[in-house]
Protein backbone atom coordinates (compact mmCIF):
# COMPACT_ATOMS: atom_id res chain seq x y z
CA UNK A 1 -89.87 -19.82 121.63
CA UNK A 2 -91.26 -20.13 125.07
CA UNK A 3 -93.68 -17.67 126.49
CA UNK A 4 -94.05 -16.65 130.31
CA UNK A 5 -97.63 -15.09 130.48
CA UNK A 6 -99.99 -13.59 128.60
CA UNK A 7 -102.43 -10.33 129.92
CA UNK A 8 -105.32 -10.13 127.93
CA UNK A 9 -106.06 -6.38 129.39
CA UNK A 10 -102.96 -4.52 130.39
CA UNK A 11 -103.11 -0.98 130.88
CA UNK A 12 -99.19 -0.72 132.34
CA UNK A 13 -96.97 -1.77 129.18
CA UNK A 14 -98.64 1.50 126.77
CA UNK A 15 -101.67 3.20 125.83
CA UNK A 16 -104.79 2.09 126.53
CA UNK A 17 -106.08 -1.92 127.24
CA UNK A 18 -103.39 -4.35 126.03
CA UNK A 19 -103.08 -7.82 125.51
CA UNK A 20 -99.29 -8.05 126.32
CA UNK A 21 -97.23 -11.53 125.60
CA UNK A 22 -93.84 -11.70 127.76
CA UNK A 23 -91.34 -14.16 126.12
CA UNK A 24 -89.05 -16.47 127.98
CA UNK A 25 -85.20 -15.85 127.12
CA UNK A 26 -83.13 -13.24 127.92
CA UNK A 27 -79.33 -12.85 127.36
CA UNK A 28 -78.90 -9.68 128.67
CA UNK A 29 -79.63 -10.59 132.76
CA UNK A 30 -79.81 -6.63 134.05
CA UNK A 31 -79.31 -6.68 137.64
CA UNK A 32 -82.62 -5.50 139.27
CA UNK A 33 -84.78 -6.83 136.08
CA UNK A 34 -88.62 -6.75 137.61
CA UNK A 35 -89.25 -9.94 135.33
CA UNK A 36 -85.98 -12.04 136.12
CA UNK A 37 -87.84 -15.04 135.74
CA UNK A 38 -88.07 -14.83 132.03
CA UNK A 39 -84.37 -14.89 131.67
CA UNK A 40 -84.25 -18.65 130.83
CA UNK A 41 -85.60 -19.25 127.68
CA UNK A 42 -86.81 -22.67 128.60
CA UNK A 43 -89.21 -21.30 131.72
CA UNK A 44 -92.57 -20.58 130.78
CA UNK A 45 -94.87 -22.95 128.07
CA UNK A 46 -94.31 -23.01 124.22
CA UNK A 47 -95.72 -20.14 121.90
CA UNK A 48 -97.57 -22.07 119.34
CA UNK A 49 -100.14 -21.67 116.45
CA UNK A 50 -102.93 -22.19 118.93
CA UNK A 51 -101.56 -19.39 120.87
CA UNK A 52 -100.97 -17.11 118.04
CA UNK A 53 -104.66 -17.19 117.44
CA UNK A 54 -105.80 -16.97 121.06
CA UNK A 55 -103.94 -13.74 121.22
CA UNK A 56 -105.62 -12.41 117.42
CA UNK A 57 -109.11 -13.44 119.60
CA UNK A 58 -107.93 -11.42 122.32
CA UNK A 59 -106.99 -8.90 120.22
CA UNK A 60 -110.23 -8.48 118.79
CA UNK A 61 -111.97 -6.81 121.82
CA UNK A 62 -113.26 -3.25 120.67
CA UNK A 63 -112.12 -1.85 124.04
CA UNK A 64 -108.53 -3.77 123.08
CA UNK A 65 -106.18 -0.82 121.61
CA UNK A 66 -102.97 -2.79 120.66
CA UNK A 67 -100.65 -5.60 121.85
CA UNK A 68 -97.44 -5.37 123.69
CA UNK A 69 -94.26 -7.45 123.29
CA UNK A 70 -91.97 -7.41 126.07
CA UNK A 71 -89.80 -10.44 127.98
CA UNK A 72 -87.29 -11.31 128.47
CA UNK A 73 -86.38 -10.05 125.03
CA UNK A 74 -88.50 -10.27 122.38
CA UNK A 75 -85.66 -9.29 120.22
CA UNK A 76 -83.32 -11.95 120.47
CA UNK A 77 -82.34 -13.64 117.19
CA UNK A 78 -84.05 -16.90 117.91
CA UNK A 79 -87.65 -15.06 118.93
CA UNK A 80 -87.46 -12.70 115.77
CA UNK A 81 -89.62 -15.42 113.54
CA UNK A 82 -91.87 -15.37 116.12
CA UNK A 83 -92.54 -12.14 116.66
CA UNK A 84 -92.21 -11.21 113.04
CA UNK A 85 -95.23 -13.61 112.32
CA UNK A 86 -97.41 -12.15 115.14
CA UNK A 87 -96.06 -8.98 114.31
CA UNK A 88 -97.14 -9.61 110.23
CA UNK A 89 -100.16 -10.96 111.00
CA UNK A 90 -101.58 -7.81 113.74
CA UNK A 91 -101.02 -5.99 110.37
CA UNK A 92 -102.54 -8.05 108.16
CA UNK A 93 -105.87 -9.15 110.23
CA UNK A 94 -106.35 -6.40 112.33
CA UNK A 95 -104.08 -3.36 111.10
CA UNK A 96 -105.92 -0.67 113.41
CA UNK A 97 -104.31 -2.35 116.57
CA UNK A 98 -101.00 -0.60 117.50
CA UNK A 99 -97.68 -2.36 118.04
CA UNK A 100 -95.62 -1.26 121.33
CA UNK A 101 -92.21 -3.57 121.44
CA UNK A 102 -90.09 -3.55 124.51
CA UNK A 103 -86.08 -4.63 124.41
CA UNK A 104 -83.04 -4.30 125.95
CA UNK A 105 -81.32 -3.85 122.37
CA UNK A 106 -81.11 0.00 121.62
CA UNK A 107 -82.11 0.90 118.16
CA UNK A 108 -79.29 1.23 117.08
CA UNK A 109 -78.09 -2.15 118.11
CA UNK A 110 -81.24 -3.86 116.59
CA UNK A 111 -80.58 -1.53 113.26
CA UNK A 112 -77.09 -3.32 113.09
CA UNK A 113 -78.45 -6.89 113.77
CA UNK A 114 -77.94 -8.55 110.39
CA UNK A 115 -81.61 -10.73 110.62
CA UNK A 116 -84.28 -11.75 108.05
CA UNK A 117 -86.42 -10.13 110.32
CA UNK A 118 -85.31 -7.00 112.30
CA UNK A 119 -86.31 -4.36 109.55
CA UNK A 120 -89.51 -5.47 109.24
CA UNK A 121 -90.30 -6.05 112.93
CA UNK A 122 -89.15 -2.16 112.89
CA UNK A 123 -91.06 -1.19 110.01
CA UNK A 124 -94.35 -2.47 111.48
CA UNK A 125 -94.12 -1.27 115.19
CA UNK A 126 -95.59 1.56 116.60
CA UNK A 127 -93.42 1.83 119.74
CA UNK A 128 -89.88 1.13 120.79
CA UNK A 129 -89.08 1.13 124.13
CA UNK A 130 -85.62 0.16 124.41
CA UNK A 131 -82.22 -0.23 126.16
CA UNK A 132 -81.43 -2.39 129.12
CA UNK A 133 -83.01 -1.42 132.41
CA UNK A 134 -80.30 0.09 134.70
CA UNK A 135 -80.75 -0.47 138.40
CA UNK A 136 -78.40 2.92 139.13
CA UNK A 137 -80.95 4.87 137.02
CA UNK A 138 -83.94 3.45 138.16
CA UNK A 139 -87.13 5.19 138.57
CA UNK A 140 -90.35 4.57 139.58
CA UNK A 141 -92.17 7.78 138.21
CA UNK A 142 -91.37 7.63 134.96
CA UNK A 143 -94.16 6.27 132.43
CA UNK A 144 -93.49 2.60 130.21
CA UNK A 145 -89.97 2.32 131.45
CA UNK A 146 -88.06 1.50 134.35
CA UNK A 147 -84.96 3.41 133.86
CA UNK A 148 -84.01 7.00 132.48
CA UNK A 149 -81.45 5.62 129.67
CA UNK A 150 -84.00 3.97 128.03
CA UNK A 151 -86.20 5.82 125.37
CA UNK A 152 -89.94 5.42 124.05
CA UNK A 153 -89.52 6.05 120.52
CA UNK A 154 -92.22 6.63 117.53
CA UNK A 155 -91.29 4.57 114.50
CA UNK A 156 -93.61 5.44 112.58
CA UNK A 157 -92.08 8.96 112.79
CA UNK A 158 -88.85 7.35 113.24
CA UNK A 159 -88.77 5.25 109.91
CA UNK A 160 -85.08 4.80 109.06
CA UNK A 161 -84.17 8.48 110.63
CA UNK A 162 -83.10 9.34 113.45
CA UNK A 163 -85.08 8.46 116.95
CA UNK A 164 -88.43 10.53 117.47
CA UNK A 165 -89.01 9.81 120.74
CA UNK A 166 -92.76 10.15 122.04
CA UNK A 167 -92.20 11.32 125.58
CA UNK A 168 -89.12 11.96 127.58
């Protein structure tokens, strides 16, 4: 997996400071993307070990409230190890840091994705912000999302239910 940039204090992509890793590769190409760059999945430098612990440095700010997947897709089926590992590890090392996870893939799509990892990236997220950004439904006002189809959903509340979403 490649990797386009890395914020170490984001306060745009969720609550509070972020450290927010955008990953290069994205099938899904919606017209009117804002990060259209990170559509080929070779653009952008590798995501190693060395950057897995940067980010767990990073991470460790007090002021630092959580980290923030987002792309490209972080979901595709060739990122999912990744993620799950950062994902596991968050968990693991720091477990008071929240989770926010941005795709294209609506829950139920990911739900349906037959993976080693996709239930357990679910299980161990905070927030899912998801479905593909649509250019006709754009708009600008709304918080952590681009368009109006897609949804900001709890899943810790969420769990294996229904969608709980956190804010319309």
């Amino acid at each position: 997996m490649n990797y386009v940039t890395i914020y170490k204090a984001d306060m745009i992509n969720g609550f509070g400071v972020r450290v927010s890793l955008f990953v290069s590769g994205c099938s899904h190409k919606c017209p009117g993307c804002f990060n259209s760059r990170a559509w080929n999945e070779d653009f952008g430098k590798p995501y190693t070990k060395e950057v897995e612990d940067a980010i767990m440095e990073y991470l460790k700010a007090p002021y630092v409230r959580g980290l923030t997947f987002l792309g490209g897709e972080p979901m595709d089926p060739s990122h999912q190890e990744y993620i799950w590992s950062l994902v596991h590890r968050i968990r693991s090392e720091q477990p008071t840091k929240d989770i926010w996870l941005y795709s294209g893939y609506t829950l139920e799509q990911l739900r349906a994705m037959q993976t080693p990892y996709v239930k357990n990236i679910l299980a161990n997220v905070d927030v899912l912000v998801d479905g593909r950004f649509v250019q006709a439904l754009r708009d600008p006002d709304l918080p952590f999302r681009g368009s109006s189809n897609q949804r900001i959903t709890d899943m810790k509340q969420t769990g294996d239910g229904e969608p709980v979403l956190l804010m319309q």
